[in-house]
N, C-alpha and C. Protein backbone atom coordinates (compact mmCIF):
# COMPACT_ATOMS: atom_id res chain seq x y z
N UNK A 1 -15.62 -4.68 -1.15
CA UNK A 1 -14.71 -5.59 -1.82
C UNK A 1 -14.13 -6.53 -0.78
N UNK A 2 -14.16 -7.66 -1.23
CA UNK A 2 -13.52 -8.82 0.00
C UNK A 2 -11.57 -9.13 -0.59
N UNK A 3 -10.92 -9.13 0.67
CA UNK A 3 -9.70 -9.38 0.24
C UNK A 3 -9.43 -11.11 0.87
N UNK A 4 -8.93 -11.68 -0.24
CA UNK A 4 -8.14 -13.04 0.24
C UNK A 4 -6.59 -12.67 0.49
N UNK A 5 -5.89 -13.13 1.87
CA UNK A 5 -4.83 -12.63 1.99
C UNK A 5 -4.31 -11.50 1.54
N UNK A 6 -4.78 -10.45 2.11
CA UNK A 6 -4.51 -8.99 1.31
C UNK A 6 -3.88 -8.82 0.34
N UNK A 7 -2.75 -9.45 0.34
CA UNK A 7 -1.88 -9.24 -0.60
C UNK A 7 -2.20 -9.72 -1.92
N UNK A 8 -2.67 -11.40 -2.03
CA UNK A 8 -3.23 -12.18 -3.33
C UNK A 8 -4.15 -11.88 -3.69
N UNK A 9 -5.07 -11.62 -3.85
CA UNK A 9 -6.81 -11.32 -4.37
C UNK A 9 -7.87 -10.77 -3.20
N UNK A 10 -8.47 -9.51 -4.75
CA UNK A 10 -9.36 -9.29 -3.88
C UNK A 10 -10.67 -9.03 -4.82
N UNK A 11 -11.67 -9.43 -4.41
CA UNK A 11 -12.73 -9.96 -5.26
C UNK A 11 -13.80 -8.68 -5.09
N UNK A 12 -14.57 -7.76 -6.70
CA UNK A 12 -15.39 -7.07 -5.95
C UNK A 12 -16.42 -7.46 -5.70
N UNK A 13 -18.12 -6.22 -5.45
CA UNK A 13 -18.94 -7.74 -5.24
C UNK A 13 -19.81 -7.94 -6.28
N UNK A 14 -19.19 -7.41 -7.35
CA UNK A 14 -19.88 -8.13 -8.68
C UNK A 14 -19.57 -9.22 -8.88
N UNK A 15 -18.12 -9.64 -8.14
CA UNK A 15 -17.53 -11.04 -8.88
C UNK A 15 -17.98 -12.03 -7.79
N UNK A 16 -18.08 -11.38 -6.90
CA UNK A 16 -18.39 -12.47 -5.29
C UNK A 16 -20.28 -12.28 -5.39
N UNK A 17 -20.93 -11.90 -5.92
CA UNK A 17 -22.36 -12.28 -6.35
C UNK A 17 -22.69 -12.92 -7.30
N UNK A 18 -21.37 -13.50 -8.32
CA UNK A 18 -21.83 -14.17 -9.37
C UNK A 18 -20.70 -15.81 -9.25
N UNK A 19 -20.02 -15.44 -8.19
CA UNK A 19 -19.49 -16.52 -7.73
C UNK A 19 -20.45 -17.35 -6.76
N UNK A 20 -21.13 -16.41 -5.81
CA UNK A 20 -21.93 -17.32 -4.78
C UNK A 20 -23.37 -17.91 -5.97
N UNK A 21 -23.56 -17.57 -7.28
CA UNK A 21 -24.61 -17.73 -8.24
C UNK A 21 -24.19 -19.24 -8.68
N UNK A 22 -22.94 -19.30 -9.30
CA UNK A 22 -22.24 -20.59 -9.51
C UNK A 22 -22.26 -21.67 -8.67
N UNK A 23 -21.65 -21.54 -7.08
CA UNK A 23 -21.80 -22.36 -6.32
C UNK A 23 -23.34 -22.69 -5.74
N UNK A 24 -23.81 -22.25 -5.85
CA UNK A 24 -25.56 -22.50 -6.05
C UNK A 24 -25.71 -23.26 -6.87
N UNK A 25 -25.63 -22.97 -7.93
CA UNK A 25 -25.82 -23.70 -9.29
C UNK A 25 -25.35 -25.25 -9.32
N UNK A 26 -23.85 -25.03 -8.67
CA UNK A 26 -23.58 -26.57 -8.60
C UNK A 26 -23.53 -27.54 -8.00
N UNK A 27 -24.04 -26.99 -6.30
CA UNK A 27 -24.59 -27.38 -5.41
C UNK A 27 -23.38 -28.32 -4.75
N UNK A 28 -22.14 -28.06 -4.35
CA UNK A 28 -20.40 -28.46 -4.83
C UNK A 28 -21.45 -29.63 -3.10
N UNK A 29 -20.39 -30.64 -3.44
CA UNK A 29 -20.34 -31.64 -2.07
C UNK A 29 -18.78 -30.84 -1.18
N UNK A 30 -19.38 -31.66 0.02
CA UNK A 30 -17.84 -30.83 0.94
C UNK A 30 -16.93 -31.07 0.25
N UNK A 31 -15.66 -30.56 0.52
CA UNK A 31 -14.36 -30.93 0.42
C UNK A 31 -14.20 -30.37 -1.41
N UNK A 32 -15.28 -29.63 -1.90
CA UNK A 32 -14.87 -28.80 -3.55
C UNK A 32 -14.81 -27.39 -3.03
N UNK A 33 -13.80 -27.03 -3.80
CA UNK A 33 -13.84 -25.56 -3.46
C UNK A 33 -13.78 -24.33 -5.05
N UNK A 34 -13.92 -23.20 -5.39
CA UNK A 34 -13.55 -22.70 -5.87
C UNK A 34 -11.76 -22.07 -6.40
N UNK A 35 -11.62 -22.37 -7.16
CA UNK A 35 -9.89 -22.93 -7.61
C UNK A 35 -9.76 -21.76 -8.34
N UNK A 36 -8.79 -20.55 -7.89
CA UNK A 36 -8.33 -19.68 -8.49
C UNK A 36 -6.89 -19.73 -8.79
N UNK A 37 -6.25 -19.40 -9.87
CA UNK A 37 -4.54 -19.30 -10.45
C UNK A 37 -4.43 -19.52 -11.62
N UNK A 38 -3.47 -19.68 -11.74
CA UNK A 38 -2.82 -19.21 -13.32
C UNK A 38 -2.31 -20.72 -13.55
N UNK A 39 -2.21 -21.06 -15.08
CA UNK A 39 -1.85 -22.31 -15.78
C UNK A 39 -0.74 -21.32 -17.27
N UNK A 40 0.25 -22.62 -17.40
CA UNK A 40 0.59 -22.23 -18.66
C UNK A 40 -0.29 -22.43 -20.03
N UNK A 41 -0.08 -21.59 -20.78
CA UNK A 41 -0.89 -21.03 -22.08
C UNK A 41 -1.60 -19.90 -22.37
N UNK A 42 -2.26 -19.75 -23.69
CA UNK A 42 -2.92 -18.75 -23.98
C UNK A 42 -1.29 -17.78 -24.82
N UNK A 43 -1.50 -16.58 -25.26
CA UNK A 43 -0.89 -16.22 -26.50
C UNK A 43 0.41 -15.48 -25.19
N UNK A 44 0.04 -15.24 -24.64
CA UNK A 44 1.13 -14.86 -23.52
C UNK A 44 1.64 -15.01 -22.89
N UNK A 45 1.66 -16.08 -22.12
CA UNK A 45 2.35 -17.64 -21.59
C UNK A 45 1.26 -17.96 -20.47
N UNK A 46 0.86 -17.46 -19.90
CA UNK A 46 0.35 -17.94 -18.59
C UNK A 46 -1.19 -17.52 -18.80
N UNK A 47 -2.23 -18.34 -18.68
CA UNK A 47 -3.99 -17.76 -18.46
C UNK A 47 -4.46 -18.29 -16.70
N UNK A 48 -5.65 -17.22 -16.73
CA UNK A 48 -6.23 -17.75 -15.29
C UNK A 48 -7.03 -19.13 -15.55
N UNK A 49 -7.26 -19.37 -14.33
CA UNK A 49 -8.24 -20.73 -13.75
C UNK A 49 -8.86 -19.87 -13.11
N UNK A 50 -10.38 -20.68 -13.05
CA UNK A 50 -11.57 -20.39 -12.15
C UNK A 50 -11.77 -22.04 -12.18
N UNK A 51 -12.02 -22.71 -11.57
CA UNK A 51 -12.78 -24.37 -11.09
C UNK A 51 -12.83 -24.49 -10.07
N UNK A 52 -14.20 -25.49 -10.01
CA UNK A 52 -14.51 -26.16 -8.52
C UNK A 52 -13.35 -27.33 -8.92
N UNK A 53 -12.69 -27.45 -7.41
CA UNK A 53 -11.71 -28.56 -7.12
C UNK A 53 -11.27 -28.96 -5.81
N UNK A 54 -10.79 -29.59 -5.84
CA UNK A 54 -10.48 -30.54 -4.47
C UNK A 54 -9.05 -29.67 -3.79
N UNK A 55 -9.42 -29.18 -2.16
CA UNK A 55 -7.85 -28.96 -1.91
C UNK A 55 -7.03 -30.12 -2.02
N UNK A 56 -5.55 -29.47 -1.56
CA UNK A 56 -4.21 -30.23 -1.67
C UNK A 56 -3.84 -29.73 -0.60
N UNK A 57 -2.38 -29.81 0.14
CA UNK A 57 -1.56 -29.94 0.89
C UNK A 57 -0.66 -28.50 -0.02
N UNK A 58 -0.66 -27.96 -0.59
CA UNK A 58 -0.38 -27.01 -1.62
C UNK A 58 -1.44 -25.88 -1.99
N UNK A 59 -2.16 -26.12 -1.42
CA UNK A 59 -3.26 -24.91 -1.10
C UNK A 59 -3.62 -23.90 -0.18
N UNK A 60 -3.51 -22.34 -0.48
CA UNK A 60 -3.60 -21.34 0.80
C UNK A 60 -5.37 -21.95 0.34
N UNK A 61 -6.56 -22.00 1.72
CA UNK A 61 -7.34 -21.49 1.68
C UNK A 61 -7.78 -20.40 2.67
N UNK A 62 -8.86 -19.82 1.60
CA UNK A 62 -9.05 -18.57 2.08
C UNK A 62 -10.44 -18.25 1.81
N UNK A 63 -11.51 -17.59 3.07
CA UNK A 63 -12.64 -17.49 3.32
C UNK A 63 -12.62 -15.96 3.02
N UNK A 64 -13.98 -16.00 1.75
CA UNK A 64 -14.16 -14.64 1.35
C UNK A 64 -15.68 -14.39 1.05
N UNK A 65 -16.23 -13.28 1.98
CA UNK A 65 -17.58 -13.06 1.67
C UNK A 65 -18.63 -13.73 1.80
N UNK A 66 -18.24 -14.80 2.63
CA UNK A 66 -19.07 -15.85 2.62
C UNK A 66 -19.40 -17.49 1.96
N UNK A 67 -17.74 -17.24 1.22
CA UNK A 67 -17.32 -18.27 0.34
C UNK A 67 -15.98 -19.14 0.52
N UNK A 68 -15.86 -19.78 0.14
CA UNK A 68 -14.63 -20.25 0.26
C UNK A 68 -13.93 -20.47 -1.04
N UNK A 69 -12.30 -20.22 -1.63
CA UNK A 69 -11.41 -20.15 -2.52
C UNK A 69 -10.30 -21.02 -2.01
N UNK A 70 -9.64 -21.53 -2.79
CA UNK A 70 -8.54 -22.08 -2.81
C UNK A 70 -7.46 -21.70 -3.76
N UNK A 71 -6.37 -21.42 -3.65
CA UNK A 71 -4.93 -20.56 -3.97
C UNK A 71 -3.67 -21.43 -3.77
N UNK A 72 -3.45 -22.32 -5.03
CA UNK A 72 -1.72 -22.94 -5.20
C UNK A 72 -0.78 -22.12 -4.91
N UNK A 73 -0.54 -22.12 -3.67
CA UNK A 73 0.85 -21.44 -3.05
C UNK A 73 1.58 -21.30 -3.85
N UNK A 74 1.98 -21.95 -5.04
CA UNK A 74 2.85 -22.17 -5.60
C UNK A 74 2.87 -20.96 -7.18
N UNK A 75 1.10 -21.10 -7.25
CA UNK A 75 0.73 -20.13 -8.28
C UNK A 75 0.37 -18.96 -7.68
N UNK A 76 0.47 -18.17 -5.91
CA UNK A 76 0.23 -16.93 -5.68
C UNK A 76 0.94 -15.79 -6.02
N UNK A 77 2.19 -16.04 -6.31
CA UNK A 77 3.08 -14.94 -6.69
C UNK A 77 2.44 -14.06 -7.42
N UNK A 78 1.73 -15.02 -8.57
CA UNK A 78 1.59 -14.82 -10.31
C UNK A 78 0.42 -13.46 -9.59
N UNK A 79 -0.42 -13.66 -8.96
CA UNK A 79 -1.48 -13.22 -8.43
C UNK A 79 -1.82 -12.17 -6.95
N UNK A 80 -0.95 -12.25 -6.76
CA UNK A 80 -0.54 -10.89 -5.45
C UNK A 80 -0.98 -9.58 -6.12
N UNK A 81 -1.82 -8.47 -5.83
CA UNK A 81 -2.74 -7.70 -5.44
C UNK A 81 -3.98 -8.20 -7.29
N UNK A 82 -4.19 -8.60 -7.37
CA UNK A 82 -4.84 -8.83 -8.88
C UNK A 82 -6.17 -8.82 -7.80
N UNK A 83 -7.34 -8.48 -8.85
CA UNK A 83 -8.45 -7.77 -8.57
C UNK A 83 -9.49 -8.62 -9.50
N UNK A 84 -10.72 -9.65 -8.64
CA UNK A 84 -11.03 -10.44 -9.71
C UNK A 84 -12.79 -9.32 -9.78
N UNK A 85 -13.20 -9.41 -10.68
CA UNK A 85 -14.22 -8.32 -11.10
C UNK A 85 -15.43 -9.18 -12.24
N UNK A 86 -16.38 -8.52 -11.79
CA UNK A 86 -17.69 -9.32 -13.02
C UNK A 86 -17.91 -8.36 -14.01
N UNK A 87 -17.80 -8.52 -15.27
CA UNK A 87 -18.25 -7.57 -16.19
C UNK A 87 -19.55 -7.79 -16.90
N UNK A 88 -20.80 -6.95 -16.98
CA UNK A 88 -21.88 -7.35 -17.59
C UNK A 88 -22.33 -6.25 -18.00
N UNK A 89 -21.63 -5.91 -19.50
CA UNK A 89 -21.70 -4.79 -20.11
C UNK A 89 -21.73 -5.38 -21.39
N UNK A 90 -22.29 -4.34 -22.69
CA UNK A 90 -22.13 -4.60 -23.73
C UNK A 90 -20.80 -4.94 -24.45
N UNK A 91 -19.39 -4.60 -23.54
CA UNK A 91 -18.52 -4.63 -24.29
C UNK A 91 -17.84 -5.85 -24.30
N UNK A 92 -17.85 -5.95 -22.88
CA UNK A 92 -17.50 -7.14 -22.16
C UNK A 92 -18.65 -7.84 -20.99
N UNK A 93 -18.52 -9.01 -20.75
CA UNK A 93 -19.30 -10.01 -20.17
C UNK A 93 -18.26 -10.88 -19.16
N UNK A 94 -18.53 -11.66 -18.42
CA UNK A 94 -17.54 -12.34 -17.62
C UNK A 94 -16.40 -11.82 -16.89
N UNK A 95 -16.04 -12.97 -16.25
CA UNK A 95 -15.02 -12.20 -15.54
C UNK A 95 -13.80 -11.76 -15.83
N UNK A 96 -13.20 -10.89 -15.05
CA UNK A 96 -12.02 -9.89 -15.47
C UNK A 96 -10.67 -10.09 -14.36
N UNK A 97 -9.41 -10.69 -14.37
CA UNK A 97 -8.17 -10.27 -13.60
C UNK A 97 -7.59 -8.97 -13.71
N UNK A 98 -7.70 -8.95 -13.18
CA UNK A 98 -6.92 -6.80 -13.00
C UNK A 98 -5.54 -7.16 -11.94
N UNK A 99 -4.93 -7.74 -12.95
CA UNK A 99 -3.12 -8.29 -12.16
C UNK A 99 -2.01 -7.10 -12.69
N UNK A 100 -1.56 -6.78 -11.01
CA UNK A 100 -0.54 -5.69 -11.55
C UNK A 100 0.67 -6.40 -11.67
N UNK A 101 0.54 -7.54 -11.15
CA UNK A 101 2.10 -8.82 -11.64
C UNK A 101 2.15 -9.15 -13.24
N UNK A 102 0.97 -8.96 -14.14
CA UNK A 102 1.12 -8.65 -15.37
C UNK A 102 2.20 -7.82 -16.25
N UNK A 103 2.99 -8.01 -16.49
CA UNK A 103 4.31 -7.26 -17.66
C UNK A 103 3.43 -7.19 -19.21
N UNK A 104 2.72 -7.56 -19.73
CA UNK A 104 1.95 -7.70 -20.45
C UNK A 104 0.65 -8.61 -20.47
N UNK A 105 -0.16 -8.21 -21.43
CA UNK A 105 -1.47 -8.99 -21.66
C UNK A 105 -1.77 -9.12 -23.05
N UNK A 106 -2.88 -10.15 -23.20
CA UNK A 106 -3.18 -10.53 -24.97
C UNK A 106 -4.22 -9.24 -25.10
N UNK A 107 -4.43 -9.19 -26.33
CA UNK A 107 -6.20 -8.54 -26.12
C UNK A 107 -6.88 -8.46 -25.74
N UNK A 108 -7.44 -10.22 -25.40
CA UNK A 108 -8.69 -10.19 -24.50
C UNK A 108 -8.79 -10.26 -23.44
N UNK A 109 -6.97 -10.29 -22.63
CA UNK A 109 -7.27 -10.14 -21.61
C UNK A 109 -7.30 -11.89 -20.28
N UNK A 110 -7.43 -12.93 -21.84
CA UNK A 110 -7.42 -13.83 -21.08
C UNK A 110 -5.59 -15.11 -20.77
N UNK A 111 -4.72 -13.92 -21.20
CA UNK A 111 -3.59 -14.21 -21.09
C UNK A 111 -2.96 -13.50 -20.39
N UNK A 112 -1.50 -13.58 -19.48
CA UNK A 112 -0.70 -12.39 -19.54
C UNK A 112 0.57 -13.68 -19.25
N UNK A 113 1.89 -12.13 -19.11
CA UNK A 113 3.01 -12.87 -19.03
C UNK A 113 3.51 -11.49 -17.92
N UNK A 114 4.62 -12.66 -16.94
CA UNK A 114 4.50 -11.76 -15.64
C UNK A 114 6.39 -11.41 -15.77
């Protein structure tokens, strides 16, 4: 399992083999990175982000596994020890946050409120 800043994320390597699959796929020019954090919405107030995007001056980055991520300082709180995971099972498919800064979650999982 790769950790970004121990404390904020740590990716296992189901999710960091289907992340390095993506950035393949999109073949990113310099200066895009993989964009992890939380936005308001979804049934619980806050959902994750996954996007390729441009740093800021407001960005931890952080080299993982052979990849590179980018982390809104501003949105790491939300995300301190959360666990990003690939699911490719009958029940579930895609990826999974496993955030213990979560106070609750929706159903599917693609909401929480901290």
């Amino acid at each position: 399992m790769a950790t970004a800043e121990k404390e904020v994320i740590s990716i296992t390597d189901r999710a960091a083999k289907q992340i390095k699959k993506l950035i393949d796929q999109e073949n990113l020019p310099d200066g895009r990175f993989l964009r992890v954090g939380v936005k308001g919405g979804g049934c619980s107030g806050l959902s994750y982000l996954m996007e390729f995007d441009d740093k800021n001056d407001m960005d931890q980055f952080v080299e993982l596994d052979g990849f590179s991520i980018i982390v809104d300082k501003r949105q790491a709180l939300y995300l301190y020890g959360t666990v990003l995971d690939f699911k490719d099972g009958l029940d579930a498919r895609g990826f999974v946050f496993e955030n213990p800064q979560a106070s609750s979650t929706c159903g599917c999982g693609a909401s929480f409120s901290a």
